[in-house]
PDB file of N, CA and C in Angstrom:
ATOM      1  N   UNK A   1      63.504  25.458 -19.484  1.00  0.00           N
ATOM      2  CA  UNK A   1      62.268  26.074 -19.905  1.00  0.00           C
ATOM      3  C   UNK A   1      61.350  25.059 -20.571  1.00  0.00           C
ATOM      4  N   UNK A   2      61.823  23.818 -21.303  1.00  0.00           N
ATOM      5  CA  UNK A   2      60.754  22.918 -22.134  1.00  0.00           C
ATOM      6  C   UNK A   2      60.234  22.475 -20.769  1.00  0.00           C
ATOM      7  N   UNK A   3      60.825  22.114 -19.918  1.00  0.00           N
ATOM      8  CA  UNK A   3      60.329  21.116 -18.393  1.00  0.00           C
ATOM      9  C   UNK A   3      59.488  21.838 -18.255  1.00  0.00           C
ATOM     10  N   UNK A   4      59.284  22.944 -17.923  1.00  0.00           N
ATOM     11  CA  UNK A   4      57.965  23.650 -16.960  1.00  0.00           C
ATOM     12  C   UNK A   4      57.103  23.556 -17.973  1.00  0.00           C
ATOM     13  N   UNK A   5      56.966  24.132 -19.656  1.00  0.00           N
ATOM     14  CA  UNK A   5      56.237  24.206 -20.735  1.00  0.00           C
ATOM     15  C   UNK A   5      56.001  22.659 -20.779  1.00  0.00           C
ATOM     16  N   UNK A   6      56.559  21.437 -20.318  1.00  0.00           N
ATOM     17  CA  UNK A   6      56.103  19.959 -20.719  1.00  0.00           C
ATOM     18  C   UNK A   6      54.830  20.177 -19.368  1.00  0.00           C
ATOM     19  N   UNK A   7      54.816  20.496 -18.291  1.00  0.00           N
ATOM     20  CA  UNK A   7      54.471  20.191 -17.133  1.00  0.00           C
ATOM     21  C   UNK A   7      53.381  20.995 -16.651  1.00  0.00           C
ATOM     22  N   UNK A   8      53.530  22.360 -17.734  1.00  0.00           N
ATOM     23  CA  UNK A   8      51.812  23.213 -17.859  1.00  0.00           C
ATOM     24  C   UNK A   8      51.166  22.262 -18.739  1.00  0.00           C
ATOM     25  N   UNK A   9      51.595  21.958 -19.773  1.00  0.00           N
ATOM     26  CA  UNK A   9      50.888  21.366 -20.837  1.00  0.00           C
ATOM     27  C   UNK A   9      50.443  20.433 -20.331  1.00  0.00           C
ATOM     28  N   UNK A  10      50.637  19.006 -19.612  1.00  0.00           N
ATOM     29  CA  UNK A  10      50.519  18.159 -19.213  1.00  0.00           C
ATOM     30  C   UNK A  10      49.426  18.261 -18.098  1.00  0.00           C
ATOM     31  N   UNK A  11      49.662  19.621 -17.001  1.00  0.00           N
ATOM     32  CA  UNK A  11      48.313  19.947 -16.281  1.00  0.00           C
ATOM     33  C   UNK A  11      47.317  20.417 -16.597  1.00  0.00           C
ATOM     34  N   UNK A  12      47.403  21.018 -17.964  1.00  0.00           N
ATOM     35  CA  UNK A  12      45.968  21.606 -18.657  1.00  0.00           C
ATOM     36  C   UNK A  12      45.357  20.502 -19.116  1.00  0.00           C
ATOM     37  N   UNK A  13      46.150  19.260 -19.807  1.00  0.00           N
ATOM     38  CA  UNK A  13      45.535  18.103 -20.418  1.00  0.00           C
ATOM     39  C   UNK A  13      44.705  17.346 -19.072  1.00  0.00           C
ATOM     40  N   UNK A  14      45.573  17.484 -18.166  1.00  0.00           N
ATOM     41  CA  UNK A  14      44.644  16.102 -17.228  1.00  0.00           C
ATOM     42  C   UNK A  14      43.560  17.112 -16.043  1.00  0.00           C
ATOM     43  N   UNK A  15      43.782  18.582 -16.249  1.00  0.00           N
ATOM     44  CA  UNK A  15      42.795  18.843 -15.751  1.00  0.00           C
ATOM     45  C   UNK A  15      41.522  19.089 -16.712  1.00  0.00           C
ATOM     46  N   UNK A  16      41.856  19.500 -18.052  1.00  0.00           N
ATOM     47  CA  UNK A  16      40.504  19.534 -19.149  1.00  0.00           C
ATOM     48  C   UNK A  16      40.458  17.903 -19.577  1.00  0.00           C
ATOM     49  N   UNK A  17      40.921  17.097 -19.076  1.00  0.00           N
ATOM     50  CA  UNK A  17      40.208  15.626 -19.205  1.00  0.00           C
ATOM     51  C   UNK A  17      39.412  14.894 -17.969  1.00  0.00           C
ATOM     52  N   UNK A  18      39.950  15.732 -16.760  1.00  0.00           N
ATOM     53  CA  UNK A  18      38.736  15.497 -15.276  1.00  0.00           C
ATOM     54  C   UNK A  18      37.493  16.206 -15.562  1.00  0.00           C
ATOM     55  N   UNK A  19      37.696  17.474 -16.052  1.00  0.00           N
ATOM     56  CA  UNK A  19      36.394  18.280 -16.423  1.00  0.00           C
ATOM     57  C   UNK A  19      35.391  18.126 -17.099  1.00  0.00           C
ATOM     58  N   UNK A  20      35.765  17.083 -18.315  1.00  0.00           N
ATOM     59  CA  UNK A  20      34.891  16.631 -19.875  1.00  0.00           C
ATOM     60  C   UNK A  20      34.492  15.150 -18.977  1.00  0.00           C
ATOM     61  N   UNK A  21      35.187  14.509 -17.974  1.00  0.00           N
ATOM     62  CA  UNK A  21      34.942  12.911 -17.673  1.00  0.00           C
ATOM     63  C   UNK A  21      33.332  13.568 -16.485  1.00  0.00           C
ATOM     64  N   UNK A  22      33.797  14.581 -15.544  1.00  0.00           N
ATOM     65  CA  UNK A  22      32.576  14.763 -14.647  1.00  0.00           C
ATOM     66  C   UNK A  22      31.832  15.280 -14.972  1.00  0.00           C
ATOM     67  N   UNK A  23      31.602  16.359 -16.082  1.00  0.00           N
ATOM     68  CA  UNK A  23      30.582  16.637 -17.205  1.00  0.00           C
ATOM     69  C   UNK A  23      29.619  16.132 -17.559  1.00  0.00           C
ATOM     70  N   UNK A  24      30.332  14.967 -18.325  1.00  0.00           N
ATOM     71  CA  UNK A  24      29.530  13.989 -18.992  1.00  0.00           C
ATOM     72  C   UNK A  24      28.915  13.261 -18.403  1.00  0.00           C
ATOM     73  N   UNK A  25      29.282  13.028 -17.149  1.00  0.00           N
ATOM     74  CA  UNK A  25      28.841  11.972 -15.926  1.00  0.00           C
ATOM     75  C   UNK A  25      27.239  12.555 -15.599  1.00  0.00           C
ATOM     76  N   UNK A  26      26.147  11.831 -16.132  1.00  0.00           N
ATOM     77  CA  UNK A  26      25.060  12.241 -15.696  1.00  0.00           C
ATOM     78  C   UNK A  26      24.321  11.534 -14.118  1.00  0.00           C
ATOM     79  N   UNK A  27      23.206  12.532 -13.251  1.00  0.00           N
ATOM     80  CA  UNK A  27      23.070  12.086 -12.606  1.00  0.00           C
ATOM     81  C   UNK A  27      22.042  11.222 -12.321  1.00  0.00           C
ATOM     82  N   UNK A  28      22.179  10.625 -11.508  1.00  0.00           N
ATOM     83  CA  UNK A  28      20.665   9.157 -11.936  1.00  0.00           C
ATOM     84  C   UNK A  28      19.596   9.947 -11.100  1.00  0.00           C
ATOM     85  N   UNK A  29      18.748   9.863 -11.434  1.00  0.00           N
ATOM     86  CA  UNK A  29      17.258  10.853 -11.363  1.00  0.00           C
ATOM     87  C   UNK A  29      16.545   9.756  -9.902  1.00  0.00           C
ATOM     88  N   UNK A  30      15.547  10.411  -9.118  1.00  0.00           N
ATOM     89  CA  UNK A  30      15.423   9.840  -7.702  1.00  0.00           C
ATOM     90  C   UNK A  30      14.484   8.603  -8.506  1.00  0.00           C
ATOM     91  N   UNK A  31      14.390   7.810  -8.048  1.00  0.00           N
ATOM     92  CA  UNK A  31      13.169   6.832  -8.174  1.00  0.00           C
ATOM     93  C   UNK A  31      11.918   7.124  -8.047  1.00  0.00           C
ATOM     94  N   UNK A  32      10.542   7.231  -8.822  1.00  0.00           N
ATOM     95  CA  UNK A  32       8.865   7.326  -8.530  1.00  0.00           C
ATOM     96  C   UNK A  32       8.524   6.307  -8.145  1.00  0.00           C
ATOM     97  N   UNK A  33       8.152   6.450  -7.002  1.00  0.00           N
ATOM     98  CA  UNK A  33       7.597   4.856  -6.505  1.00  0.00           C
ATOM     99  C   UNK A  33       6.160   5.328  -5.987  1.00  0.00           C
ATOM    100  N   UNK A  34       5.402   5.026  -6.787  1.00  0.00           N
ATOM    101  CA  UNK A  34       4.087   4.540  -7.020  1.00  0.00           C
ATOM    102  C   UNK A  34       3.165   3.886  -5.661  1.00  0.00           C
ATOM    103  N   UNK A  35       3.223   3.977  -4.523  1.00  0.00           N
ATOM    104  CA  UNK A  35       2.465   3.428  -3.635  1.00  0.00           C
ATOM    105  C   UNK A  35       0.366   3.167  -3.174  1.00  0.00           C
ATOM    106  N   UNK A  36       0.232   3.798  -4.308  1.00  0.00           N
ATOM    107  CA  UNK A  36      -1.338   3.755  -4.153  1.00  0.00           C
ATOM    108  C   UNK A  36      -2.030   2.321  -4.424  1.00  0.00           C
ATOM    109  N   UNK A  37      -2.852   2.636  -4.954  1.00  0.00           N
ATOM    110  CA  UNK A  37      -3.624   1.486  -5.600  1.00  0.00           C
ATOM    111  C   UNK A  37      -3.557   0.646  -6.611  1.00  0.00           C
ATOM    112  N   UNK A  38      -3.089  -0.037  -7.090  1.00  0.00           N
ATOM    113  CA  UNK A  38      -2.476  -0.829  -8.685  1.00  0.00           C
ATOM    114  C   UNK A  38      -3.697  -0.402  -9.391  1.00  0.00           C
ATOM    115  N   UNK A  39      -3.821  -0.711 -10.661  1.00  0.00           N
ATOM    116  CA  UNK A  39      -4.448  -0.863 -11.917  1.00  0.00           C
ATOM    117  C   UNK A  39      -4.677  -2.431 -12.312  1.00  0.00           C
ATOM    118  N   UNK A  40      -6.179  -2.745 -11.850  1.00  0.00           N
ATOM    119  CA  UNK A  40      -5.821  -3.918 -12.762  1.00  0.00           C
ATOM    120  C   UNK A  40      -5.455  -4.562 -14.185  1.00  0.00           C
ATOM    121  N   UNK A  41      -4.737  -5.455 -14.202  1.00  0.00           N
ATOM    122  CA  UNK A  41      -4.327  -5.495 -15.997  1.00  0.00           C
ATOM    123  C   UNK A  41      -5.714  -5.679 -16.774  1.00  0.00           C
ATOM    124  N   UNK A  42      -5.721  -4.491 -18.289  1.00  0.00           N
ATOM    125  CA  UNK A  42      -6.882  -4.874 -18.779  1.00  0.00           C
ATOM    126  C   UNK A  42      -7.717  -3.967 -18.054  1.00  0.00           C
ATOM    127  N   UNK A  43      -8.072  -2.921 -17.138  1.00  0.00           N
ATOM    128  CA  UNK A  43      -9.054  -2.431 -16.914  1.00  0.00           C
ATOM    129  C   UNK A  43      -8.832  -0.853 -17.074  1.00  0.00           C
ATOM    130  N   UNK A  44      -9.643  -0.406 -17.918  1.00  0.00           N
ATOM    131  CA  UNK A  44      -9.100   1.370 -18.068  1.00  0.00           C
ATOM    132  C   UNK A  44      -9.622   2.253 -16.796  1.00  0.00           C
ATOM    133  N   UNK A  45      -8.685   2.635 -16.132  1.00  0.00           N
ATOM    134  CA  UNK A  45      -9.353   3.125 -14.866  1.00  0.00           C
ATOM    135  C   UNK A  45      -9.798   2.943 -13.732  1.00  0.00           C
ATOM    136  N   UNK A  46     -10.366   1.445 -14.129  1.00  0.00           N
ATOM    137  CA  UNK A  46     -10.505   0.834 -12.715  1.00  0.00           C
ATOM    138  C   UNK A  46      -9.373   0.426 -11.770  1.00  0.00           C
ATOM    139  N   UNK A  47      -9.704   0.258 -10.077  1.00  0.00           N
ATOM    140  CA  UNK A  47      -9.052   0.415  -9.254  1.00  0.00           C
ATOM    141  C   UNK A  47      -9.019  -1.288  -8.599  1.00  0.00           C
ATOM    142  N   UNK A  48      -7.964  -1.717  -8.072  1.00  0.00           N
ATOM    143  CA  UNK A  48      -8.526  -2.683  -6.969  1.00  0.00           C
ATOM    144  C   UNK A  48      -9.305  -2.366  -6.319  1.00  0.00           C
ATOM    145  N   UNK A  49     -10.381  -3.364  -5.772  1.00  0.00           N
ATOM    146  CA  UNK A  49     -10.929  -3.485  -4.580  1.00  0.00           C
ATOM    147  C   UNK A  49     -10.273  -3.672  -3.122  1.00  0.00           C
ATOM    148  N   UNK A  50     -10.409  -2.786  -2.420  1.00  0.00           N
ATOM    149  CA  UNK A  50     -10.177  -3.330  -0.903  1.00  0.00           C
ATOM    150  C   UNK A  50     -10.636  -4.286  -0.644  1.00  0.00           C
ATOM    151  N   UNK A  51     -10.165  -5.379   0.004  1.00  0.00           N
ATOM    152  CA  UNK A  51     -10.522  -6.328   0.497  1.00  0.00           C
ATOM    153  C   UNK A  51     -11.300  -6.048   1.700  1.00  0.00           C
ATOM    154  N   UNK A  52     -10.316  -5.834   2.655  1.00  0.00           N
ATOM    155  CA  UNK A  52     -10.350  -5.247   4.135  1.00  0.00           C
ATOM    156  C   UNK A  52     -11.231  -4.522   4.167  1.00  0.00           C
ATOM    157  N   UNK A  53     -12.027  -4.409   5.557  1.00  0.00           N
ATOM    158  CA  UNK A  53     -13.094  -3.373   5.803  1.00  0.00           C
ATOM    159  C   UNK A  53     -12.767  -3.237   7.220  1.00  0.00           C
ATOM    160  N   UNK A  54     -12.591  -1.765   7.783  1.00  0.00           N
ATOM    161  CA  UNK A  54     -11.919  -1.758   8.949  1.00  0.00           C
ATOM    162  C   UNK A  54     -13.107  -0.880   9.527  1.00  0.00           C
ATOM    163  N   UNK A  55     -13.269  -0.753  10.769  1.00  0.00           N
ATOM    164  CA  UNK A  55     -14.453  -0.130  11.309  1.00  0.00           C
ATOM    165  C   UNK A  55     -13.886   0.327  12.953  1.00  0.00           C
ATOM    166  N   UNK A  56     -14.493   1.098  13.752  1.00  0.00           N
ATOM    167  CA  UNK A  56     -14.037   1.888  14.623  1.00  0.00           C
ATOM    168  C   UNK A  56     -14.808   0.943  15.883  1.00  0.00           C
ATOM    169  N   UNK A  57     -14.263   0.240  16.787  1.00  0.00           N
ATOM    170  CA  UNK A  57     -15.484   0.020  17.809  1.00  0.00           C
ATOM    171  C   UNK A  57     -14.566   0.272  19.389  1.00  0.00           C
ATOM    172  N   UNK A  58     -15.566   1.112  20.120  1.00  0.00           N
ATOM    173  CA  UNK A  58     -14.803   1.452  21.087  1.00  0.00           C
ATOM    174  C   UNK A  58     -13.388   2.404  21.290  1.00  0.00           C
ATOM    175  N   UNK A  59     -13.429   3.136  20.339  1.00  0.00           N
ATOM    176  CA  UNK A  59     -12.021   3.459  19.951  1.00  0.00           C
ATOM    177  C   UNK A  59     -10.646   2.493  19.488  1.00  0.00           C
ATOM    178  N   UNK A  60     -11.357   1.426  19.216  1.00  0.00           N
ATOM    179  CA  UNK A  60     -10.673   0.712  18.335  1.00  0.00           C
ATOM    180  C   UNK A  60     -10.487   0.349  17.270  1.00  0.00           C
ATOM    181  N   UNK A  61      -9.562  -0.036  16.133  1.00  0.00           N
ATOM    182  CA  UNK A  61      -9.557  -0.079  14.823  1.00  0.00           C
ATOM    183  C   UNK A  61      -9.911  -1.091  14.957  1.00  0.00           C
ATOM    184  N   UNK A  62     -11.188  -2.200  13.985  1.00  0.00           N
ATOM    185  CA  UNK A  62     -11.028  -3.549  14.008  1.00  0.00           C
ATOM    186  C   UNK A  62     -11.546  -4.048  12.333  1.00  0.00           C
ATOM    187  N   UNK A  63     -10.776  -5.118  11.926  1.00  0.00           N
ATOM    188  CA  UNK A  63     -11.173  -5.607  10.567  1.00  0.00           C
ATOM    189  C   UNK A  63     -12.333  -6.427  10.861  1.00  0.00           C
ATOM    190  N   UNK A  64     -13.454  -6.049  10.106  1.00  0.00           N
ATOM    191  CA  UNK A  64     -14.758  -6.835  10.477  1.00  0.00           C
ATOM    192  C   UNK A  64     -14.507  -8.232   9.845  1.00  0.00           C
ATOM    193  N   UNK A  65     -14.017  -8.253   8.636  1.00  0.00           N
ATOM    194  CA  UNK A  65     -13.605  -9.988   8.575  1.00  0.00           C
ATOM    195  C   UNK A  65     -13.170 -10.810   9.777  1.00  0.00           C
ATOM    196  N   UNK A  66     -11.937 -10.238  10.239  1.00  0.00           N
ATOM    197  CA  UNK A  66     -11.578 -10.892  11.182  1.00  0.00           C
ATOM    198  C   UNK A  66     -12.389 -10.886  12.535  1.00  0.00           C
ATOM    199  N   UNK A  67     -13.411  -9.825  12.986  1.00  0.00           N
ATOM    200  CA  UNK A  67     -14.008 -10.112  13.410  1.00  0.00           C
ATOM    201  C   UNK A  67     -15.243 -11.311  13.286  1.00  0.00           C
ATOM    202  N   UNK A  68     -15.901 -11.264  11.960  1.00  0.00           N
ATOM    203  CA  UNK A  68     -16.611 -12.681  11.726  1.00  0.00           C
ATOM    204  C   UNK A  68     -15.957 -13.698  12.111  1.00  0.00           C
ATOM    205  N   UNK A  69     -14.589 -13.551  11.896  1.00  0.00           N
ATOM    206  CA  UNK A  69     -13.921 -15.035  11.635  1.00  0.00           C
ATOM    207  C   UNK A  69     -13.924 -15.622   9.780  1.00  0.00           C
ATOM    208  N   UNK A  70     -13.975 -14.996   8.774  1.00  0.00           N
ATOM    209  CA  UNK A  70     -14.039 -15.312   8.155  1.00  0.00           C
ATOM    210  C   UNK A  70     -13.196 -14.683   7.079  1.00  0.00           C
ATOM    211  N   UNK A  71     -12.687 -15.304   5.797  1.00  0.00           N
ATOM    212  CA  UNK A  71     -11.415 -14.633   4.897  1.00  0.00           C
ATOM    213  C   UNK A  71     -12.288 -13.046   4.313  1.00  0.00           C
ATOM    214  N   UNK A  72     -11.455 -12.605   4.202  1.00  0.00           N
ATOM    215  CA  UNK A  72     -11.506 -11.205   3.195  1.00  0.00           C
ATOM    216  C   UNK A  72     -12.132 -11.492   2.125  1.00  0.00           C
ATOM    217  N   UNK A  73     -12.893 -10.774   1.787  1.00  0.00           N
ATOM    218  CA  UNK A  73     -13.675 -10.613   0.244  1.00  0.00           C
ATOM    219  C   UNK A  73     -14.825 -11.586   0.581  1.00  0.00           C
ATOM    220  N   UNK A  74     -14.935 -12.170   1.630  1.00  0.00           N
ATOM    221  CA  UNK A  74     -16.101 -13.447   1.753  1.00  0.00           C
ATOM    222  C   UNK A  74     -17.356 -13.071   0.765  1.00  0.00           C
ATOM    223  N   UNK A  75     -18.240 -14.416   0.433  1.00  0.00           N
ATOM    224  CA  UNK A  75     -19.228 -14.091   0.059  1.00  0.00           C
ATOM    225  C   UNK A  75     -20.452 -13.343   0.834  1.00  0.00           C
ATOM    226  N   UNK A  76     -21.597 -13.382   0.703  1.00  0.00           N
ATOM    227  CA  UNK A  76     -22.595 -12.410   1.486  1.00  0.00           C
ATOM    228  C   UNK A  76     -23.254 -13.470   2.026  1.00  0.00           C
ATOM    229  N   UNK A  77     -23.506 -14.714   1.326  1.00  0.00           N
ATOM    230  CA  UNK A  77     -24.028 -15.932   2.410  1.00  0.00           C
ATOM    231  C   UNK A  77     -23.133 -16.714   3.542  1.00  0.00           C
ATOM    232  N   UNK A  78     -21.857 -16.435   3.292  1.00  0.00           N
ATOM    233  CA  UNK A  78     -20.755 -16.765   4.002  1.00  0.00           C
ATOM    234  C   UNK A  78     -20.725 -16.205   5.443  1.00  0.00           C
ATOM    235  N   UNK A  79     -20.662 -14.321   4.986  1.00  0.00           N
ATOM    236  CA  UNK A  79     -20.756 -13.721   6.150  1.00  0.00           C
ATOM    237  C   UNK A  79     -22.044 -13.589   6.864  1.00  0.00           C
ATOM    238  N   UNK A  80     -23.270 -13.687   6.461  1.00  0.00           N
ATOM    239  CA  UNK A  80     -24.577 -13.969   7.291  1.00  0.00           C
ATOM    240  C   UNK A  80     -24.421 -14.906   7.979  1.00  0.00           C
ATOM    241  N   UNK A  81     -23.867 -16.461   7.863  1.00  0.00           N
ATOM    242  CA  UNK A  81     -23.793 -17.274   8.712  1.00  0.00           C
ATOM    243  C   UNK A  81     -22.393 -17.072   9.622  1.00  0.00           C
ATOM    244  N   UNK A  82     -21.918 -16.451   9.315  1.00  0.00           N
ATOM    245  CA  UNK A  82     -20.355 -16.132  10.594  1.00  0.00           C
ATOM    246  C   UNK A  82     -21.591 -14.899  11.521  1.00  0.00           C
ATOM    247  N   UNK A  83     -22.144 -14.449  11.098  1.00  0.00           N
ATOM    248  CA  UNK A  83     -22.626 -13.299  11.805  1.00  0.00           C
ATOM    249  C   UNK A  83     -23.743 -14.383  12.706  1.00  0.00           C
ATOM    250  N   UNK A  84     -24.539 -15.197  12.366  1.00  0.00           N
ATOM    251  CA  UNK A  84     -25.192 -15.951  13.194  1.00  0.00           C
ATOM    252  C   UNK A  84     -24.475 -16.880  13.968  1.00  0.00           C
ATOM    253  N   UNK A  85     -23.400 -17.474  13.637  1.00  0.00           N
ATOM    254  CA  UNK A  85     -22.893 -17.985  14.606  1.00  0.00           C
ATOM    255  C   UNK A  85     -21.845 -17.199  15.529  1.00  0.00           C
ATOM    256  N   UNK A  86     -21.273 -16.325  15.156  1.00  0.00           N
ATOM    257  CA  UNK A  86     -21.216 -15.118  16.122  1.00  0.00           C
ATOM    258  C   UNK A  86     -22.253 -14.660  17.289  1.00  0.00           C
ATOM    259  N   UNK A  87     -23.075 -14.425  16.721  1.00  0.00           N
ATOM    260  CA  UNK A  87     -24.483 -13.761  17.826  1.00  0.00           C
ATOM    261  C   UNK A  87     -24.672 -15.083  18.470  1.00  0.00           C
ATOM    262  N   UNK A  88     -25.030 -16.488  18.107  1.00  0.00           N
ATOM    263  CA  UNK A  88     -25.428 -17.605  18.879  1.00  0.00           C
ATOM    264  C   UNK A  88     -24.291 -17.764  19.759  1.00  0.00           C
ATOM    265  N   UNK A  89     -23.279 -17.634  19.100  1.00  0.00           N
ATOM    266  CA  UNK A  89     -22.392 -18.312  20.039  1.00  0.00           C
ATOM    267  C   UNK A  89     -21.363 -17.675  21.292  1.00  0.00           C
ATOM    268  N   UNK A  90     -21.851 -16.168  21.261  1.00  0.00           N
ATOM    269  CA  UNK A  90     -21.010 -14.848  21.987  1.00  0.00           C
ATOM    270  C   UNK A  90     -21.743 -15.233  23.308  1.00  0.00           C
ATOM    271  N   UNK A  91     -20.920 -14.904  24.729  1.00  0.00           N
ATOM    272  CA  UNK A  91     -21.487 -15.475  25.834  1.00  0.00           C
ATOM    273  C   UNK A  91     -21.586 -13.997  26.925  1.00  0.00           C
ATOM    274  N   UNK A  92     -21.374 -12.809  25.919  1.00  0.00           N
ATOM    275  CA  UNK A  92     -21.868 -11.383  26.522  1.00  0.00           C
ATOM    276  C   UNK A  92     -22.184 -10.515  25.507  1.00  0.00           C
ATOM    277  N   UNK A  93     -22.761  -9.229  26.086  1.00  0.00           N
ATOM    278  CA  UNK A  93     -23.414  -8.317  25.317  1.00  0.00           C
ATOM    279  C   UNK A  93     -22.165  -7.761  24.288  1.00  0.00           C
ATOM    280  N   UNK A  94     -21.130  -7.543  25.235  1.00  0.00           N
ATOM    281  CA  UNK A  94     -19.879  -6.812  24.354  1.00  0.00           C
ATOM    282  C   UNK A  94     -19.726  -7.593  22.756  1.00  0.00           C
ATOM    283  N   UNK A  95     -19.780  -8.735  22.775  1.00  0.00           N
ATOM    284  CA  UNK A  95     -19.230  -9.694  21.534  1.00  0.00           C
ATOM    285  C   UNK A  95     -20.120  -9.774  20.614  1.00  0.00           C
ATOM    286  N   UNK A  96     -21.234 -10.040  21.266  1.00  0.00           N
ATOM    287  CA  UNK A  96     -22.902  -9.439  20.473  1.00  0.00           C
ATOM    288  C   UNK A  96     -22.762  -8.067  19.503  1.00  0.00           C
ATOM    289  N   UNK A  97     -22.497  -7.067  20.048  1.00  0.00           N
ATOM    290  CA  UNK A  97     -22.733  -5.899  19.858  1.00  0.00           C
ATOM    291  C   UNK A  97     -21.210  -5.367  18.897  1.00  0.00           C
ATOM    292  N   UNK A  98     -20.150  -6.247  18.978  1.00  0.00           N
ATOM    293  CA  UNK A  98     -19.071  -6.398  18.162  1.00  0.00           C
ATOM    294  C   UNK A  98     -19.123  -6.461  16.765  1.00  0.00           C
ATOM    295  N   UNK A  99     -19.645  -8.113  17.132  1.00  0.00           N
ATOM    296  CA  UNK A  99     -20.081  -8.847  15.860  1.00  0.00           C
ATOM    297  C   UNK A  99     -20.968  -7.852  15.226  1.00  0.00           C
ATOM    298  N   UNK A 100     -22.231  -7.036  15.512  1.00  0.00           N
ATOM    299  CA  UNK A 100     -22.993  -6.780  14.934  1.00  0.00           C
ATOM    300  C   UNK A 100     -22.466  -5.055  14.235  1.00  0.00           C
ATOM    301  N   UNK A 101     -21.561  -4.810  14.804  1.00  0.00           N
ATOM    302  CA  UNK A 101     -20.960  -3.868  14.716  1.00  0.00           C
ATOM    303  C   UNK A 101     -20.041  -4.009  13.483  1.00  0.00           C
ATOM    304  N   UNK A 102     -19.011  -5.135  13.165  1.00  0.00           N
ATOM    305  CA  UNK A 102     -18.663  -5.700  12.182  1.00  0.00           C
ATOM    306  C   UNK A 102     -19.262  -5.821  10.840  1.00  0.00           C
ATOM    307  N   UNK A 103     -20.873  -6.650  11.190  1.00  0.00           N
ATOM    308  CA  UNK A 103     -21.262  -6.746  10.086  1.00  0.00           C
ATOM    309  C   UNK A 103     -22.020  -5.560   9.550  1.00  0.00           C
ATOM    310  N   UNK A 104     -22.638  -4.248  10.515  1.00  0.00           N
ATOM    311  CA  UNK A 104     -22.885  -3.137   9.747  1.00  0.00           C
ATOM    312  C   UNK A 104     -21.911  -2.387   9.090  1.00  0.00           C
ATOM    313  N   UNK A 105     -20.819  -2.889   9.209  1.00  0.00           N
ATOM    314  CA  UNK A 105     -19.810  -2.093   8.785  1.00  0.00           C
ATOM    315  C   UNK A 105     -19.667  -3.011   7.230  1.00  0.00           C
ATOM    316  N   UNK A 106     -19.715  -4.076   6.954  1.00  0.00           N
ATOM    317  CA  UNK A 106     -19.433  -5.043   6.107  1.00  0.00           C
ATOM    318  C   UNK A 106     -20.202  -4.278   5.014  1.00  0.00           C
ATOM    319  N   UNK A 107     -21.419  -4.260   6.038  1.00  0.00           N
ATOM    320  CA  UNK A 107     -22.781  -4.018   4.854  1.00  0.00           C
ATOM    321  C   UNK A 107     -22.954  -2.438   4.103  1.00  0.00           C
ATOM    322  N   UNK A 108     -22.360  -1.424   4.961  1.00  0.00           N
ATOM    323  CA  UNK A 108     -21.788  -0.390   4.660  1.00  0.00           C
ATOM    324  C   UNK A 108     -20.757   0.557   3.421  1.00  0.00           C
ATOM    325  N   UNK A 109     -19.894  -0.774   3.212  1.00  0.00           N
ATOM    326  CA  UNK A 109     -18.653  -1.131   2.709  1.00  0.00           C
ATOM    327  C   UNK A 109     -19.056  -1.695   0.984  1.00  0.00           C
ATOM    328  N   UNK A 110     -20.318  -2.683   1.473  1.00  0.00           N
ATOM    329  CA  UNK A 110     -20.650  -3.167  -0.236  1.00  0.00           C
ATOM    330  C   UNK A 110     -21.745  -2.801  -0.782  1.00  0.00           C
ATOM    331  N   UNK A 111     -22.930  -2.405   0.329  1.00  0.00           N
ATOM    332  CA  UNK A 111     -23.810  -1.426  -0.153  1.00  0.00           C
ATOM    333  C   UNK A 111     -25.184  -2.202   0.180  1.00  0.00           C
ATOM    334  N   UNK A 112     -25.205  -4.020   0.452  1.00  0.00           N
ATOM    335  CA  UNK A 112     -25.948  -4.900   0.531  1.00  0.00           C
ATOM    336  C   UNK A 112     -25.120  -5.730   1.096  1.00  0.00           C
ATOM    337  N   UNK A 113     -26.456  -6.640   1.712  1.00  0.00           N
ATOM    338  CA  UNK A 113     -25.892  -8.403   2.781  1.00  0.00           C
ATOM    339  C   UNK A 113     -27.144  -8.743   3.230  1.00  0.00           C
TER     340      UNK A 113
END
C-alpha cells in the first residue's frame, strides 16, 4: 500500500510541476513591422520624400528619372537639360513624346521646373 501511495504522490508532483512550468511559459507576441514611410530623425511628422516619380505611358509604368537618364531627386536645372538633350537627341516621335511625357510628370510631382 505505501508503493502505490509513493507513486500517486509522485504523479501529482510531476504532473502539478508540468502544469506551473507551461503556465508560466509566456507566449512571444507576433512582430509589428512597420512598412510605410520612415520618419525622418528630428522631424515631427514629417514624411520622406519619394524620390521616384513613376508615370503611366502607353500602358506602361515608367520612372521619369530613368527616363531622362538622370539620378533621382535631380536638380530642376539638371533635368531641363536631360529633357533637351533627350528631345535633340531622340531619332522618332515615340522618344520625343516619352521624354516629354516624363518630364510633365516630373513637373507634376514637384509642382515647378
Amino acid at each position: 500500500m505505501n508503493i502505490n501511495r509513493f507513486v500517486l504522490f509522485n504523479a501529482f508532483i510531476v504532473i502539478l510541476l508540468i502544469y506551473v512550468i507551461f503556465r508560466s511559459r509566456k507566449r512571444p507576441q507576433p512582430a509589428k513591422f512597420d512598412f510605410g514611410p520612415k520618419r525622418l530623425d528630428g522631424a515631427a511628422g514629417r514624411r520622406e520624400r519619394e524620390l521616384n516619380c513613376f508615370f503611366d505611358y502607353q500602358g506602361e509604368k515608367l520612372d521619369a528619372y530613368e527616363v531622362l537618364d538622370v539620378p533621382a531627386g535631380a536638380p530642376d536645372d539638371l533635368v531641363r537639360d536631360a529633357l533637351r538633350r533627350s528631345l535633340s537627341g531622340a531619332r522618332d516621335a515615340a522618344s520625343r513624346s516619352r521624354a516629354q511625357a516624363a518630364f510633365d510628370a516630373l513637373r507634376a510631382q514637384r509642382g515647378s521646373l
